[in-house]
PDB file of N, CA and C in Angstrom:
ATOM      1  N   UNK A   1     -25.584  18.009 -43.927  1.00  0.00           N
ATOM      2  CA  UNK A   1     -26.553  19.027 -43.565  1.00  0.00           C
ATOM      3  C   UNK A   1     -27.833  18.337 -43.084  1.00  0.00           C
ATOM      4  N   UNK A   2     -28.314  18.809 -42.444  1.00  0.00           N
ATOM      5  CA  UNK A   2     -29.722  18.288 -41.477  1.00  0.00           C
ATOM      6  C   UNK A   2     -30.884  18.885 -42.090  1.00  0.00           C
ATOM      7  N   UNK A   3     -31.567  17.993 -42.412  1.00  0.00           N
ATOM      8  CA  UNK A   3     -33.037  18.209 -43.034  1.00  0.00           C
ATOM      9  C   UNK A   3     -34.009  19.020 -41.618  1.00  0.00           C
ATOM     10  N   UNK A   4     -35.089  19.876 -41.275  1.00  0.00           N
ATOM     11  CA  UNK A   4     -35.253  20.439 -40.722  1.00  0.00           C
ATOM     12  C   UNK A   4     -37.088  20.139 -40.952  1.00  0.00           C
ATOM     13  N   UNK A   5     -38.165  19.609 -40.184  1.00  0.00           N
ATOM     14  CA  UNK A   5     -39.145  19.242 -40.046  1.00  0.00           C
ATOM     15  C   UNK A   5     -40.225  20.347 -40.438  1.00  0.00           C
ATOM     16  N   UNK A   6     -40.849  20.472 -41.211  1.00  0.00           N
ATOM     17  CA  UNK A   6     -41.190  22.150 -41.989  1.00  0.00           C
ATOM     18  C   UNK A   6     -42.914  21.980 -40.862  1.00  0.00           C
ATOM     19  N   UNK A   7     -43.223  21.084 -40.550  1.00  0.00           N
ATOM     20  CA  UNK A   7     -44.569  20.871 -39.665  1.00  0.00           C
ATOM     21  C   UNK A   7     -46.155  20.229 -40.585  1.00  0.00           C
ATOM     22  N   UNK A   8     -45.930  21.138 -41.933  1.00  0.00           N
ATOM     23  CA  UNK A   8     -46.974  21.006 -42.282  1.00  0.00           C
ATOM     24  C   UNK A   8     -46.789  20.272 -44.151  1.00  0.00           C
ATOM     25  N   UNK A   9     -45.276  19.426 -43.966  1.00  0.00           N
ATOM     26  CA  UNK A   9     -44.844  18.669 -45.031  1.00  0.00           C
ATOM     27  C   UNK A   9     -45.560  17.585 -44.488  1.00  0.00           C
ATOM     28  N   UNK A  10     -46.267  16.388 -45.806  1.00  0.00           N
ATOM     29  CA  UNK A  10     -46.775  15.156 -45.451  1.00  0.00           C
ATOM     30  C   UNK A  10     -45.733  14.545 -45.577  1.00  0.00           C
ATOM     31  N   UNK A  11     -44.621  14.919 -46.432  1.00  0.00           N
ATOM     32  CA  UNK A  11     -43.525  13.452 -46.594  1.00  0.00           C
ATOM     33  C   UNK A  11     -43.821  12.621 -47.393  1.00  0.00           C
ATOM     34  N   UNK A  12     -43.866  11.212 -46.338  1.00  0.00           N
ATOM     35  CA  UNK A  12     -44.257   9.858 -47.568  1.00  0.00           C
ATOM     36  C   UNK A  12     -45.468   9.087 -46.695  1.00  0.00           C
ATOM     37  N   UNK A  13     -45.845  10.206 -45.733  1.00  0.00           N
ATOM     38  CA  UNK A  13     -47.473   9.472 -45.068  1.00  0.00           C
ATOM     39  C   UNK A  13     -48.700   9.344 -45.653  1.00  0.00           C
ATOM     40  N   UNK A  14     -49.769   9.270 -45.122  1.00  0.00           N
ATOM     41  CA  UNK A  14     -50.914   8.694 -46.413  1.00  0.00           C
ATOM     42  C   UNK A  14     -51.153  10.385 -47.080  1.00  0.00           C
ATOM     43  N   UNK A  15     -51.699   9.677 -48.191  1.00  0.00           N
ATOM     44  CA  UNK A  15     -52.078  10.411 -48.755  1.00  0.00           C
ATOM     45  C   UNK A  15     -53.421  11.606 -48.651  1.00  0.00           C
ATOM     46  N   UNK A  16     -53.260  12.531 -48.875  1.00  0.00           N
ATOM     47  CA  UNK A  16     -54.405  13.482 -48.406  1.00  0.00           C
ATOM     48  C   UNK A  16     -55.717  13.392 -48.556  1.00  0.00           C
ATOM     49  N   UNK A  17     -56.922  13.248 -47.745  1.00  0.00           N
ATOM     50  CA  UNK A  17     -58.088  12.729 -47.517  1.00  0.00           C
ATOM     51  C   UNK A  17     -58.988  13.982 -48.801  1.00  0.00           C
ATOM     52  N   UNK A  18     -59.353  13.853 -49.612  1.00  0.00           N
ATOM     53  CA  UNK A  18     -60.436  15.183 -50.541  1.00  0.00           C
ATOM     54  C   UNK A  18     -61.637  14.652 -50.191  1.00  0.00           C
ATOM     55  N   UNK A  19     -61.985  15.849 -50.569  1.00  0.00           N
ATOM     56  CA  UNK A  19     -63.696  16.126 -50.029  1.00  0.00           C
ATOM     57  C   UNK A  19     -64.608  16.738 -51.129  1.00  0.00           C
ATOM     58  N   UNK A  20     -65.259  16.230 -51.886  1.00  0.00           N
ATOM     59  CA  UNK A  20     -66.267  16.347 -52.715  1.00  0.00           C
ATOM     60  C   UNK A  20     -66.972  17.809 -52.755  1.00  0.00           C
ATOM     61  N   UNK A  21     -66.940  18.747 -53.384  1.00  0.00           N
ATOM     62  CA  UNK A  21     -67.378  20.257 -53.167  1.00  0.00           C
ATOM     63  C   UNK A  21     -68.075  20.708 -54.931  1.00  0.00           C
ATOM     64  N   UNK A  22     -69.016  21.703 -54.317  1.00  0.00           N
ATOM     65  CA  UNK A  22     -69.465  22.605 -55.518  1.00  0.00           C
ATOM     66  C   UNK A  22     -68.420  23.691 -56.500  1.00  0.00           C
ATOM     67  N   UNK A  23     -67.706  24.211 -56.552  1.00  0.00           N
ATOM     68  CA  UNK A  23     -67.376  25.294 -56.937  1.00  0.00           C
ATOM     69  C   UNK A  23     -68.560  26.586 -56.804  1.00  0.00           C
ATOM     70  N   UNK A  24     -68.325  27.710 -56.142  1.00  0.00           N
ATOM     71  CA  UNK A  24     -69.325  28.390 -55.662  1.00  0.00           C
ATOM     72  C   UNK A  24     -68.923  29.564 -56.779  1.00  0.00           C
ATOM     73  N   UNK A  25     -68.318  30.014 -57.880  1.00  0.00           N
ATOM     74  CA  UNK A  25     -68.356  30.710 -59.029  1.00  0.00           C
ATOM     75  C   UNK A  25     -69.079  30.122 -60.219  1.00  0.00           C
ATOM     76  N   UNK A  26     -68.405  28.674 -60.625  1.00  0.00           N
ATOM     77  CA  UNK A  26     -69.013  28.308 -62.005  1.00  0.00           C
ATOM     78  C   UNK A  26     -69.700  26.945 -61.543  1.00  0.00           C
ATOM     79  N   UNK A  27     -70.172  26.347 -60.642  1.00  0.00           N
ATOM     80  CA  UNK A  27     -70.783  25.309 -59.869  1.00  0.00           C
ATOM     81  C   UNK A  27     -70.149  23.687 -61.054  1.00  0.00           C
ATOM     82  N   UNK A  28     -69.093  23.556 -60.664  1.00  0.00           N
ATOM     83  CA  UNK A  28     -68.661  22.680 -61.290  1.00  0.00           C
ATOM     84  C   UNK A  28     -68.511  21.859 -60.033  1.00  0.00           C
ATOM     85  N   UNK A  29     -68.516  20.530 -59.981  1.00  0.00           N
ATOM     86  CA  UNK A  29     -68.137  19.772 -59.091  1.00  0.00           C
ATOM     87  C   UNK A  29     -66.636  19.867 -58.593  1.00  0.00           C
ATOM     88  N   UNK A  30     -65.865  19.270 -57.908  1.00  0.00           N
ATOM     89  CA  UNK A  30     -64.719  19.814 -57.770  1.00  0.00           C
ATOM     90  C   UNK A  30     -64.313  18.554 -56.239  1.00  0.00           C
ATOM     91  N   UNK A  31     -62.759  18.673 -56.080  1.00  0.00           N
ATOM     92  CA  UNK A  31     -62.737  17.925 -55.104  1.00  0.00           C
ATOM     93  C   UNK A  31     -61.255  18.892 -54.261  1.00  0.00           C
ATOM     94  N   UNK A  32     -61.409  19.059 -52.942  1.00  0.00           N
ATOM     95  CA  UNK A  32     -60.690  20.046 -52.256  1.00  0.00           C
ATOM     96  C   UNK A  32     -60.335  19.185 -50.842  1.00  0.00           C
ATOM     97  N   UNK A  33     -58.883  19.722 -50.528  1.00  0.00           N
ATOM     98  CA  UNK A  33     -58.326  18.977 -49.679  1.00  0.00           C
ATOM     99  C   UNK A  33     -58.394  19.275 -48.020  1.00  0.00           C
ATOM    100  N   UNK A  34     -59.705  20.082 -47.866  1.00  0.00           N
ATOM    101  CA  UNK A  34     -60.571  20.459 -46.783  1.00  0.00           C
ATOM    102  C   UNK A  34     -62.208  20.369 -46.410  1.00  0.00           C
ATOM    103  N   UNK A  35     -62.352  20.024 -45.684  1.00  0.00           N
ATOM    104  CA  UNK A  35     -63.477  19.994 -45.160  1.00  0.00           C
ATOM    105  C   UNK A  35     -64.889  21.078 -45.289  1.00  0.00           C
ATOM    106  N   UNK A  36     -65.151  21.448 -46.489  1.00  0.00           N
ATOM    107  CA  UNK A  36     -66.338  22.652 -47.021  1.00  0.00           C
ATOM    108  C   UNK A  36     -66.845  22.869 -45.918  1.00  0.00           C
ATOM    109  N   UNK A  37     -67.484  24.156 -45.526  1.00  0.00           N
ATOM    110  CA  UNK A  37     -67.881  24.733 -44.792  1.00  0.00           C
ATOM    111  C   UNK A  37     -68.940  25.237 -45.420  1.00  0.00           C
ATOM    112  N   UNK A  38     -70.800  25.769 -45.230  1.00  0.00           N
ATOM    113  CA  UNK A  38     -71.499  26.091 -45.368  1.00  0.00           C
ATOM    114  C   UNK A  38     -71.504  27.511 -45.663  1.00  0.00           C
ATOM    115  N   UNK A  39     -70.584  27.826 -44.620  1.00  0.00           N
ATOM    116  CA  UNK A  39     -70.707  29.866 -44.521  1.00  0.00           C
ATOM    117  C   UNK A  39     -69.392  30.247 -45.012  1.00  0.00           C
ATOM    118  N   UNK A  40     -68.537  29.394 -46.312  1.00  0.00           N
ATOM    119  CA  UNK A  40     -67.617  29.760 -46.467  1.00  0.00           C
ATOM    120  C   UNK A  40     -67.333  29.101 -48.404  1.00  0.00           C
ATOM    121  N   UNK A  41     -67.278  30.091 -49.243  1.00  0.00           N
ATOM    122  CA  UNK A  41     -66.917  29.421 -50.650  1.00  0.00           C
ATOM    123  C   UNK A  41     -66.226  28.519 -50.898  1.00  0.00           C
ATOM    124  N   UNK A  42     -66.157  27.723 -51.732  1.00  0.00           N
ATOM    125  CA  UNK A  42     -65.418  26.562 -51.885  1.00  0.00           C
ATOM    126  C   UNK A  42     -64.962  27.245 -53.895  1.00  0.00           C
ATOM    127  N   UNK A  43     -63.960  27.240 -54.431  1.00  0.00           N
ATOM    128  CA  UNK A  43     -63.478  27.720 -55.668  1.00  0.00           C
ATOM    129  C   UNK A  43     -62.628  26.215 -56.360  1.00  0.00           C
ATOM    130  N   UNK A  44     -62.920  25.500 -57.450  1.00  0.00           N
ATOM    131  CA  UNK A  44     -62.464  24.985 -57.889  1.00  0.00           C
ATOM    132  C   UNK A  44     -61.014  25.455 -58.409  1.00  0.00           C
ATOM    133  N   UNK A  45     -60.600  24.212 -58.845  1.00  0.00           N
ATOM    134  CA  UNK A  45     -58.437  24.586 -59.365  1.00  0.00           C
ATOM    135  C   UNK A  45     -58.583  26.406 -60.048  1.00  0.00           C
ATOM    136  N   UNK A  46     -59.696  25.776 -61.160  1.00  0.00           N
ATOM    137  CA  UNK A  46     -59.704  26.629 -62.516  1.00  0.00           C
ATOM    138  C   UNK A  46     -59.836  28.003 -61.624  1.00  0.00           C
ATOM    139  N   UNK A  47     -61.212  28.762 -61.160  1.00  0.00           N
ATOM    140  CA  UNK A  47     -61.536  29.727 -60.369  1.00  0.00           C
ATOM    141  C   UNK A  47     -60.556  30.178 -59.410  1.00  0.00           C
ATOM    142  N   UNK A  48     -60.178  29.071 -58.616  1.00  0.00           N
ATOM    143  CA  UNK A  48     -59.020  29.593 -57.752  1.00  0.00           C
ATOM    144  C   UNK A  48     -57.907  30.527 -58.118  1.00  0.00           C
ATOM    145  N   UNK A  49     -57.650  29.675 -58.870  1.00  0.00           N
ATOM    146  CA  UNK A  49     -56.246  30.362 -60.554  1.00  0.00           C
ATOM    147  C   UNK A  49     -56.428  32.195 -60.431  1.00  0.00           C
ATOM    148  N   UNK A  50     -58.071  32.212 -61.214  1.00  0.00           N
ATOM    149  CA  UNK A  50     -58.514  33.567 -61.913  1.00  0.00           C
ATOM    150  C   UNK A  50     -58.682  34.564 -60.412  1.00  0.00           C
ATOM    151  N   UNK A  51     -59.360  33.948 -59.556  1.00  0.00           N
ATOM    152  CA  UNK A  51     -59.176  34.638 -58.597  1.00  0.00           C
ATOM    153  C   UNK A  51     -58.005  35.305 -58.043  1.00  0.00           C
ATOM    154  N   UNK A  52     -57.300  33.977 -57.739  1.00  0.00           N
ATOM    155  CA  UNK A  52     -55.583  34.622 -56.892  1.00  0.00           C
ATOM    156  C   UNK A  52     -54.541  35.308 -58.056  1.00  0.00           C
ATOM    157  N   UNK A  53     -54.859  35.536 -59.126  1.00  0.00           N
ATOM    158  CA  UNK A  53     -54.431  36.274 -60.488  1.00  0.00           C
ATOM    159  C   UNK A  53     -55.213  37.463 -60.171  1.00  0.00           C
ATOM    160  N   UNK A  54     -56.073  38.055 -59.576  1.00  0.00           N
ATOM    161  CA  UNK A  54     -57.272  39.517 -59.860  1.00  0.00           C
ATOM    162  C   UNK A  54     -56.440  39.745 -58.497  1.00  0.00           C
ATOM    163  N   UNK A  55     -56.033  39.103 -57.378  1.00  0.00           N
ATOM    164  CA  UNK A  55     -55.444  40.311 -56.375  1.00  0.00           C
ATOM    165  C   UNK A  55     -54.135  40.575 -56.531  1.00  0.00           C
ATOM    166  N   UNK A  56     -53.584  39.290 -57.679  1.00  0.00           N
ATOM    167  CA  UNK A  56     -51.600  39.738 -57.596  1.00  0.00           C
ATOM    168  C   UNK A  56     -51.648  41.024 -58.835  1.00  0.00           C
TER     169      UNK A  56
END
């Protein structure tokens, strides 16, 4: 069977670049695998969790 290239799998390439961020609920430091944006929240692991739990 043929493995099938999913686009947005890293595989075994480097490892993912993090980026140093606030948490914009409980201002904990935090480190996120995107580039923070000014006009846009940044939610640490923990917050993220409680959040995406309040819309399921």
């Amino acid at each position: 069977m043929r493995e099938f290239d999913r686009g947005g799998s890293r595989g075994d390439s480097e490892p993912r670049k993090m980026h140093k961020a606030v948490c914009s609920e409980c201002g904990a430091e935090c480190e996120v695998p995107f580039e923070p944006k000014k006009d846009r929240p940044v939610f640490c692991k923990e917050c993220f969790r409680k959040r995406r739990g309040e819309r399921d």
